[in-house]
Protein backbone atom coordinates (compact mmCIF):
# COMPACT_ATOMS: atom_id res chain seq x y z
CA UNK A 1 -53.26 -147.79 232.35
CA UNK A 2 -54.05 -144.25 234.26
CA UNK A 3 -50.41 -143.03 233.89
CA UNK A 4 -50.68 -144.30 230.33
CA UNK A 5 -53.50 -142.31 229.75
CA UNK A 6 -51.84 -139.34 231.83
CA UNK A 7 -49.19 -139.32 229.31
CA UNK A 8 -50.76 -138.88 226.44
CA UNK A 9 -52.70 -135.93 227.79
CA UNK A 10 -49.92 -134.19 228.36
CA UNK A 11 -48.24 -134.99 225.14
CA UNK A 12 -51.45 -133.70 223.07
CA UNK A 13 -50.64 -130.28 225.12
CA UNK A 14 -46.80 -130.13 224.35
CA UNK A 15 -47.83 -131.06 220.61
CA UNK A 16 -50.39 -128.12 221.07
CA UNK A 17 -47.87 -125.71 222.58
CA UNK A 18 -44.60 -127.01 219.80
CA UNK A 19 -47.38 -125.48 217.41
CA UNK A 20 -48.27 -122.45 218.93
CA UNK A 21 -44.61 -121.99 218.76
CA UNK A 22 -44.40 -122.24 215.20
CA UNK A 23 -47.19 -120.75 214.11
CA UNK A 24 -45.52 -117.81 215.89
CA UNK A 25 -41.78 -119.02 214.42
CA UNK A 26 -44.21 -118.69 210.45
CA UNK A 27 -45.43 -115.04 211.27
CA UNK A 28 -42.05 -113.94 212.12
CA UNK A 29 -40.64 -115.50 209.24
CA UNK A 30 -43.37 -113.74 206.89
CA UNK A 31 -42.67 -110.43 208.12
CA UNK A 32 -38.73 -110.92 207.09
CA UNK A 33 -39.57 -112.92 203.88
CA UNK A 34 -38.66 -110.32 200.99
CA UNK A 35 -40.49 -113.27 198.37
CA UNK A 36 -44.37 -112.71 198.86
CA UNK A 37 -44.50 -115.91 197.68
CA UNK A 38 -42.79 -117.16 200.76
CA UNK A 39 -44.33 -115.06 203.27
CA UNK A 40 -47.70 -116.28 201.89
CA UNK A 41 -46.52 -119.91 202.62
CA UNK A 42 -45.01 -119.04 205.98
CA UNK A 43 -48.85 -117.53 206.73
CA UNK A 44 -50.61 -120.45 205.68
CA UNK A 45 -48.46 -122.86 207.61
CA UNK A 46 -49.33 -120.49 211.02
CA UNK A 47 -52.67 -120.41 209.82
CA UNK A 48 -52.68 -124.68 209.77
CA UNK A 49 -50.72 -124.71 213.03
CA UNK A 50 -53.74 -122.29 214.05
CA UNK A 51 -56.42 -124.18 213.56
CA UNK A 52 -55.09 -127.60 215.24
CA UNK A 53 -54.53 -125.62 218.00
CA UNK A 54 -58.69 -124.46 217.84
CA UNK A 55 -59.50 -128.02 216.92
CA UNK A 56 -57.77 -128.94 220.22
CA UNK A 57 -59.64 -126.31 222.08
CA UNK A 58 -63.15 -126.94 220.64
CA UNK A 59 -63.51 -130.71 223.12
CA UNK A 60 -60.33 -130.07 225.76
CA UNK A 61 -62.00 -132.80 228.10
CA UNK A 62 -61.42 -135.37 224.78
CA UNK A 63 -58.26 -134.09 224.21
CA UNK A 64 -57.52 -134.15 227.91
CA UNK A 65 -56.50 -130.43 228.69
CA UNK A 66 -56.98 -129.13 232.12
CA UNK A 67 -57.68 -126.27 233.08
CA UNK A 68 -54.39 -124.32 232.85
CA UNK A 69 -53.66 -125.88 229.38
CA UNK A 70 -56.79 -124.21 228.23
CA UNK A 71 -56.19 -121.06 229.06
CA UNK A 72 -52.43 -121.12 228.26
CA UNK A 73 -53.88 -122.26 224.85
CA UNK A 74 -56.45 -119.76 224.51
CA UNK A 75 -54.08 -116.83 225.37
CA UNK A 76 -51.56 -118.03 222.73
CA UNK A 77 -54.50 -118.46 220.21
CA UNK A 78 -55.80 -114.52 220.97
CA UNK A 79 -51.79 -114.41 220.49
CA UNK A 80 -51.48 -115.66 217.08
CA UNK A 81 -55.00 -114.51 215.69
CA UNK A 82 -53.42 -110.93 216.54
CA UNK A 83 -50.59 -111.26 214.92
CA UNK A 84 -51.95 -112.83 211.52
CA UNK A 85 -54.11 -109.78 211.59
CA UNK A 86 -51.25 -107.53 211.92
CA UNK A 87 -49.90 -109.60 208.70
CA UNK A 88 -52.70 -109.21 206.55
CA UNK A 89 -53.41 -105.54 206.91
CA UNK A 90 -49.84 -104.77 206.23
């Protein structure tokens, strides 16, 4: 049951992480996108992969985070909040 449990916790993170790599894969791809159109949909996916990632962060005990998983998160959220600034003014 406890390595059950254990499991799952640290699947939540990797899903957590596999979108903090995308939402970074989006803004990249909305910089190059010559279509605003595109870029606009490449932001709002990175913007959704975003906010599951502060959903996640807002209860880590529920979601079972630990300590380094929270701050590994929270760096790659300051990360990705940057960089969809960057996108916006531009």
């Amino acid at each position: 049951m406890e390595s059950e449990k254990a499991q799952r916790r640290a699947s939540w993170f990797e899903f957590l992480r596999i979108e903090a790599d995308l939402a970074m894969s989006f803004i990249d791809s909305a910089r190059i996108h010559s279509d605003p159109h595109s870029a606009a949909r490449s932001l709002g996916n990175a913007r959704k992969a975003l906010a599951e990632i502060q959903r996640g962060l807002m209860n880590p005990t529920a979601c079972g985070l630990n300590e380094d998983e929270v701050l590994f998160l929270e760096q790659r959220r300051t990360k990705i909040e940057s960089a969809l600034a960057k996108c916006v003014q531009n």
